[in-house]
Protein backbone atom coordinates (compact mmCIF):
# COMPACT_ATOMS: atom_id res chain seq x y z
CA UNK A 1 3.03 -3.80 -14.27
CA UNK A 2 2.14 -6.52 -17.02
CA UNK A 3 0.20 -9.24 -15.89
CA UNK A 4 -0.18 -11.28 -19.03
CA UNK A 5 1.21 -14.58 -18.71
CA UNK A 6 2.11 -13.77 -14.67
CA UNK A 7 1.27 -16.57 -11.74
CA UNK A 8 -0.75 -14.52 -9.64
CA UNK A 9 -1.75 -16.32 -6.32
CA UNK A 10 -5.28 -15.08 -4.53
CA UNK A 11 -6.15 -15.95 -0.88
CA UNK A 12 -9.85 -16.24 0.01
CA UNK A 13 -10.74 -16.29 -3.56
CA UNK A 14 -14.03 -18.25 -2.68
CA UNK A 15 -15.97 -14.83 -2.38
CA UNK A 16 -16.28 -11.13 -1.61
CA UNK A 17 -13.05 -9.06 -3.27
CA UNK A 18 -11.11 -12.96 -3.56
CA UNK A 19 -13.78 -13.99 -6.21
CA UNK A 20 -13.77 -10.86 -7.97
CA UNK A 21 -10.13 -9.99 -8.28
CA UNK A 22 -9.70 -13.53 -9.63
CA UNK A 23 -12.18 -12.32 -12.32
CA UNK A 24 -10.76 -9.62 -13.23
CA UNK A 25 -7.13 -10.78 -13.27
CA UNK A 26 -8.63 -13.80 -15.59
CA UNK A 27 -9.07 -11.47 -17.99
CA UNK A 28 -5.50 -10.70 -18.22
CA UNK A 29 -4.61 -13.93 -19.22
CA UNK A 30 -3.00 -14.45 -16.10
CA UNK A 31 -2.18 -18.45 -14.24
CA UNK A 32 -4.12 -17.87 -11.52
CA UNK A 33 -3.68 -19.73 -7.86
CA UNK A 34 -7.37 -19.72 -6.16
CA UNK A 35 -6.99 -20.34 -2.57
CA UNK A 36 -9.94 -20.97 -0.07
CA UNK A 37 -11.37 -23.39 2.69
CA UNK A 38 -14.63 -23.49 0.31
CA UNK A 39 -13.09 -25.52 -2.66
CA UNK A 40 -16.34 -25.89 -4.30
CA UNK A 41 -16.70 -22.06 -4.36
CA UNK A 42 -13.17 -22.02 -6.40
CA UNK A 43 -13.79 -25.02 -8.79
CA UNK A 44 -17.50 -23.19 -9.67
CA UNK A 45 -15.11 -20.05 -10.46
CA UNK A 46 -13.48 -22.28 -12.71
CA UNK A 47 -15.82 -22.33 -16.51
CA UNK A 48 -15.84 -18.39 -16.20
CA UNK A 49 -11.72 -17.96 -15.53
CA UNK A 50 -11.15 -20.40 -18.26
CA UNK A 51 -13.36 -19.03 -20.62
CA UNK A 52 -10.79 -15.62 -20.41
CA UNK A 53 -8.25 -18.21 -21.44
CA UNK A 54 -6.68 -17.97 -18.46
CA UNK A 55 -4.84 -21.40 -16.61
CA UNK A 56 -6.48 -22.00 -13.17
CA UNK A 57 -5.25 -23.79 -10.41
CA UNK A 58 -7.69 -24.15 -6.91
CA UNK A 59 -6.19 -25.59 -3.74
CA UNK A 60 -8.01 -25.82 -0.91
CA UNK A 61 -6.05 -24.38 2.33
CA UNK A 62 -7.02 -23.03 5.72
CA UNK A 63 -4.31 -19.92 6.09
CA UNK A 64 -4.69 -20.54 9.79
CA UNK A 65 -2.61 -23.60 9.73
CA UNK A 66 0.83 -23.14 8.49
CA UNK A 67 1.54 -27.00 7.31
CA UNK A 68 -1.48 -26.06 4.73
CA UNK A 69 -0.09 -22.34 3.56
CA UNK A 70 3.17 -24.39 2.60
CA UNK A 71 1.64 -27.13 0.80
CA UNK A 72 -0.26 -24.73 -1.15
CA UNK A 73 2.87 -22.76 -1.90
CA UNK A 74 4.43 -26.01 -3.12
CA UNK A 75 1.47 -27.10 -5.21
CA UNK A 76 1.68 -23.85 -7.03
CA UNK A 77 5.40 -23.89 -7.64
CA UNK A 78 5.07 -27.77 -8.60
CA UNK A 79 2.76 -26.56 -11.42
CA UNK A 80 3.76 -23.22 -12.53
CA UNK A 81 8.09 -23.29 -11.45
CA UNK A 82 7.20 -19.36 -10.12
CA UNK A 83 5.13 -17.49 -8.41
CA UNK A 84 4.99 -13.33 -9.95
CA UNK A 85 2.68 -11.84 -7.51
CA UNK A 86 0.39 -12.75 -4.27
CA UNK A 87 -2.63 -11.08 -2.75
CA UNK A 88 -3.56 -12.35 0.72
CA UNK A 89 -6.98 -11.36 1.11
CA UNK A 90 -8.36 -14.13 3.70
CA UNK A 91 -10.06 -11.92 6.37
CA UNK A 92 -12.63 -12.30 8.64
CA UNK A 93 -14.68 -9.74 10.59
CA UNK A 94 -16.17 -10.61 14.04
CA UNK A 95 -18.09 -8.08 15.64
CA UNK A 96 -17.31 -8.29 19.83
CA UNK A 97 -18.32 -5.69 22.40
CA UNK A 98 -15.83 -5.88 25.10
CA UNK A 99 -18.19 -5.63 27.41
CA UNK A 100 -18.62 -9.43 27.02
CA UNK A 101 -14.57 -9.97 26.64
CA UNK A 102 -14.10 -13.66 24.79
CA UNK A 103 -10.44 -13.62 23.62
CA UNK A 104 -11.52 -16.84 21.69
CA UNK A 105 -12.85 -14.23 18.90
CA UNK A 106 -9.55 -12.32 18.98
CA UNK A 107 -7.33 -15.89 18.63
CA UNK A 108 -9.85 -16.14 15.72
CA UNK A 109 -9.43 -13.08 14.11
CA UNK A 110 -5.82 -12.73 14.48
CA UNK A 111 -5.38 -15.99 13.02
CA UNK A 112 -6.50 -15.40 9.96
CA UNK A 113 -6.19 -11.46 9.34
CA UNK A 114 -2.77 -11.86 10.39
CA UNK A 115 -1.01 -14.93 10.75
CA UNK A 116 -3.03 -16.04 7.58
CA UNK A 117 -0.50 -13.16 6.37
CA UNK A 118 2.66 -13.82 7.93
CA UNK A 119 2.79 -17.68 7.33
CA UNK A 120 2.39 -17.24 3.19
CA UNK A 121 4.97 -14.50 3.83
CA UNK A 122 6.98 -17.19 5.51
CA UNK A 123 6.71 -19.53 2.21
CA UNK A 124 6.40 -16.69 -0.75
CA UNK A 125 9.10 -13.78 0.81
CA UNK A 126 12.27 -16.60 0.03
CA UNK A 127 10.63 -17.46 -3.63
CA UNK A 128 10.27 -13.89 -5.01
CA UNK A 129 13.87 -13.04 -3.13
CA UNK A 130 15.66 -15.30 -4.60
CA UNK A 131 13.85 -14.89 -8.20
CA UNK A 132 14.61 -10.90 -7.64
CA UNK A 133 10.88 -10.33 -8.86
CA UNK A 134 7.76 -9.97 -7.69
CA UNK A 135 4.70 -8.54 -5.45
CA UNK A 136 2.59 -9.53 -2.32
CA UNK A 137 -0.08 -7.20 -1.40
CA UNK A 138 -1.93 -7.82 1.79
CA UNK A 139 -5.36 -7.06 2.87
CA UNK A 140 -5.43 -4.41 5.58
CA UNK A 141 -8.36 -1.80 5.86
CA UNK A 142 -9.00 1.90 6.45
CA UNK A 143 -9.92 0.55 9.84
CA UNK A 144 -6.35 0.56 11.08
CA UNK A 145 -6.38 3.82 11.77
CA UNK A 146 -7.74 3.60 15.13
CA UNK A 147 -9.61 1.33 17.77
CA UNK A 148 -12.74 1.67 16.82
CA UNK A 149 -15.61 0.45 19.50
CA UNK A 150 -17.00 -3.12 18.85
CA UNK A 151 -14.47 -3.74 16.00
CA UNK A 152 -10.99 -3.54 18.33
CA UNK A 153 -10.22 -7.30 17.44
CA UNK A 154 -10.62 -6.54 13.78
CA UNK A 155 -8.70 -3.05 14.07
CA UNK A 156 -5.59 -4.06 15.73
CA UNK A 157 -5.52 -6.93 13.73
CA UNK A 158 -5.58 -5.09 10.66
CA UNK A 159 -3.01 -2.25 12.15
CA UNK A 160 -0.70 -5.34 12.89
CA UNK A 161 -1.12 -6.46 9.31
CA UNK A 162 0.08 -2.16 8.01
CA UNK A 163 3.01 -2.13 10.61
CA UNK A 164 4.31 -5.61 9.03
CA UNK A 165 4.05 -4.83 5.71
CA UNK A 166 5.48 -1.36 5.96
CA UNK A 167 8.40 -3.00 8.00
CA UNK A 168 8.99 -5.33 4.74
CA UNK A 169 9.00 -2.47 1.97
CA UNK A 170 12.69 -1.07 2.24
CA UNK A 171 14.38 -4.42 3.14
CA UNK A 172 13.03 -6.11 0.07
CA UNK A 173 13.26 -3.24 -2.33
CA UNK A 174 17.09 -4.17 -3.07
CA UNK A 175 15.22 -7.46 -3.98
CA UNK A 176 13.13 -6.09 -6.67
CA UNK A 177 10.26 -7.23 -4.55
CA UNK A 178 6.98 -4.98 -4.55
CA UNK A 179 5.45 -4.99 -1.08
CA UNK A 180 2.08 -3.43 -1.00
CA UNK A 181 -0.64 -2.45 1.39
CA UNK A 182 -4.70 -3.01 0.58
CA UNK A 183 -6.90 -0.15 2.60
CA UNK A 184 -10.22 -0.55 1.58
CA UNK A 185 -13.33 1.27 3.49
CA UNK A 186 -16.76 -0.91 3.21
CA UNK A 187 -17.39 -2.72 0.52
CA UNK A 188 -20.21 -5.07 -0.05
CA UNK A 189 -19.38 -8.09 0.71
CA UNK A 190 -20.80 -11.21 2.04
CA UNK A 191 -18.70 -10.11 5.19
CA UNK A 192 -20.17 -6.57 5.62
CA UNK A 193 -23.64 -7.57 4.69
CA UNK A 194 -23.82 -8.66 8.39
CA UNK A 195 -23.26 -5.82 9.75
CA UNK A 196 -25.93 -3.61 11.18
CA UNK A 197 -24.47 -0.37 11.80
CA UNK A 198 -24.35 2.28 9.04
CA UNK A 199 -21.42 1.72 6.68
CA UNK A 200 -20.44 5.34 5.15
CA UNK A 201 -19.48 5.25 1.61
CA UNK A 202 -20.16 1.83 0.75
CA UNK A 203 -18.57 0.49 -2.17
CA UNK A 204 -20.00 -2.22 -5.02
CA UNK A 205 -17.16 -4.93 -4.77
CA UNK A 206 -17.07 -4.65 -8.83
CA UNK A 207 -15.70 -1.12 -8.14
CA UNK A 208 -13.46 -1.82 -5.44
CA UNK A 209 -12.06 -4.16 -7.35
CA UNK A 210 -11.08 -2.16 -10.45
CA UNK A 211 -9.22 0.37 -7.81
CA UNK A 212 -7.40 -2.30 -6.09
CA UNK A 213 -6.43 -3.93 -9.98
CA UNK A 214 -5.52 -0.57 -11.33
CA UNK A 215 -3.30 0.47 -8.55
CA UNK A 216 -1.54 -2.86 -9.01
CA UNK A 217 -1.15 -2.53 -12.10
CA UNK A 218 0.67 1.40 -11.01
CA UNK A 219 2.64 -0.58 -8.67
CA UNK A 220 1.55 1.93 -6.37
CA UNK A 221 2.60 1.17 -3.06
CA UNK A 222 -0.42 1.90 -0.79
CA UNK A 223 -3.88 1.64 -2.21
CA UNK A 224 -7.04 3.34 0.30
CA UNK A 225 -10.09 3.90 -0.75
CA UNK A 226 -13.00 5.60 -0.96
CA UNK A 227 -10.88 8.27 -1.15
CA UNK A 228 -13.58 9.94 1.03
CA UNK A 229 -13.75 7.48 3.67
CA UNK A 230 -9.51 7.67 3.31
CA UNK A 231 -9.71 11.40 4.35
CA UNK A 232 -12.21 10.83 7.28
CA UNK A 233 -10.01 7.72 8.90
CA UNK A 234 -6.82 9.90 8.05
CA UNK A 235 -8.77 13.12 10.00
CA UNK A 236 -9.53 10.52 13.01
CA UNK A 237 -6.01 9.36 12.94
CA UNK A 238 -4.53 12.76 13.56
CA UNK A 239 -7.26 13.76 16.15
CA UNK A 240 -6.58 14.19 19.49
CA UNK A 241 -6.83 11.24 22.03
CA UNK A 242 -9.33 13.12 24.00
CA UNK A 243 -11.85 14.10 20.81
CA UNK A 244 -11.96 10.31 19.67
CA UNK A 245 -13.12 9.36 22.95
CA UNK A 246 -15.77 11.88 23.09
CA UNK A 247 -16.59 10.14 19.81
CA UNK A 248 -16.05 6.74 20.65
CA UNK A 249 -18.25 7.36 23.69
CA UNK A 250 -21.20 8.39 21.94
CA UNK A 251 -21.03 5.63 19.53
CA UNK A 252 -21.54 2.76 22.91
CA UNK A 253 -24.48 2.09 24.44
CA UNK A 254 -24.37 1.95 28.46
């Protein structure tokens, strides 16, 4: 895949993977779409994208509200005429014992790990149909694999995110649209840095983002990495109900 020239369109591009893929796909000359709640974050991206020579457009947008996830969608297509390629990498990650249920934190997390998904779906699926070209990639993580304790907001929101994007590849193919799948394990991020549980195999976000470009750029379909932490979460998937509990069990504090 050639991304010279493209309009490539980046959710939560204020920081964290968002900030760097947007650097790195700068440097590809691309006309890039930077798309955050934090505008000022975006518009102090803006010297360094335009030094690569590439065209920058920031729009500020909360991908929790769908009247906002269109108008950013229109902006783009009112300056650019297309869109080539999407990655919806808003995400959020709250961590909730259930032992203190609030489903407050799951209307939260859903919102914007998901339906910050599905309603730029909504807007970008009819565009790249109807140009028969195209990619969206959407954030998941290797933590879809199973309901992890503390995290099972943030899990099944992320395994609702695989299942929807899976369900998308065959119908569009005929379309010549590219749907693809994002599994990262940790990476260092502003949004992992507050976490205070050990975080196996965790990645530089410079790193992380070279994978995620250069699998792009393969058009390869589903990216996961580490691939060590890809083998463990693929070893937990297959276990046995009954193991992962025993697991899971150990891991809580009565």
């Amino acid at each position: 895949m050639n991304f010279n020239n493209k309009v490539i369109l980046i959710t939560g591009a204020s920081s964290g993977i968002g900030k760097e893929l947007a650097l790195r796909f700068a440097k590809e000359k691309c006309k890039l779409v930077l798309i955050a709640r934090r505008v000022e974050l975006l518009d102090a991206l803006r010297e360094q994208v335009e030094n690569y020579g590439s065209e920058l457009l920031t729009i500020k947008c909360d991908v929790t509200k769908k009247d906002e996830v269109k108008k950013a969608v229109g902006l783009t297509l009112e300056k650019f005429n297309r869109i080539d390629g999407a990655i919806l990498n808003s995400g959020v990650g709250i961590k909730q014992s259930f032992a203190d249920f609030d489903s407050s934190i799951g209307e939260q997390t859903f919102a914007v790990n998901y339906f910050g998904i599905v309603y730029f779906l909504n807007e970008l699926l009819p565009i790249l149909k109807k140009q028969k070209s195209g990619f969206v990639a959407g954030m998941s993580s290797l933590a879809d694999t199973r309901g992890f304790p503390v995290s099972g907001f943030y899990c099944s929101s992320k395994a609702a995110v695989t299942s929807l994007l899976e369900s998308l590849k065959a119908e569009y193919k005929p379309f010549n649209v590219k749907i693809i799948s994002i599994h990262p394990g940790f990476i260092k991020t502003p949004m992992t840095d507050k976490n205070d549980f050990p975080m196996p195999y965790l990645m530089d976000v410079e790193k992380a983002v070279n994978i995620i470009f250069n699998n792009l750029k393969k058009e390869k379909k589903v990216i996961r990495f580490p691939w060590q932490m890809a083998v463990l979460t693929g070893f937990l998937k297959r276990m046995p109900d009954s193991w992962f509990q025993k697991i899971a069990d150990k891991d809580v504090k009565h």
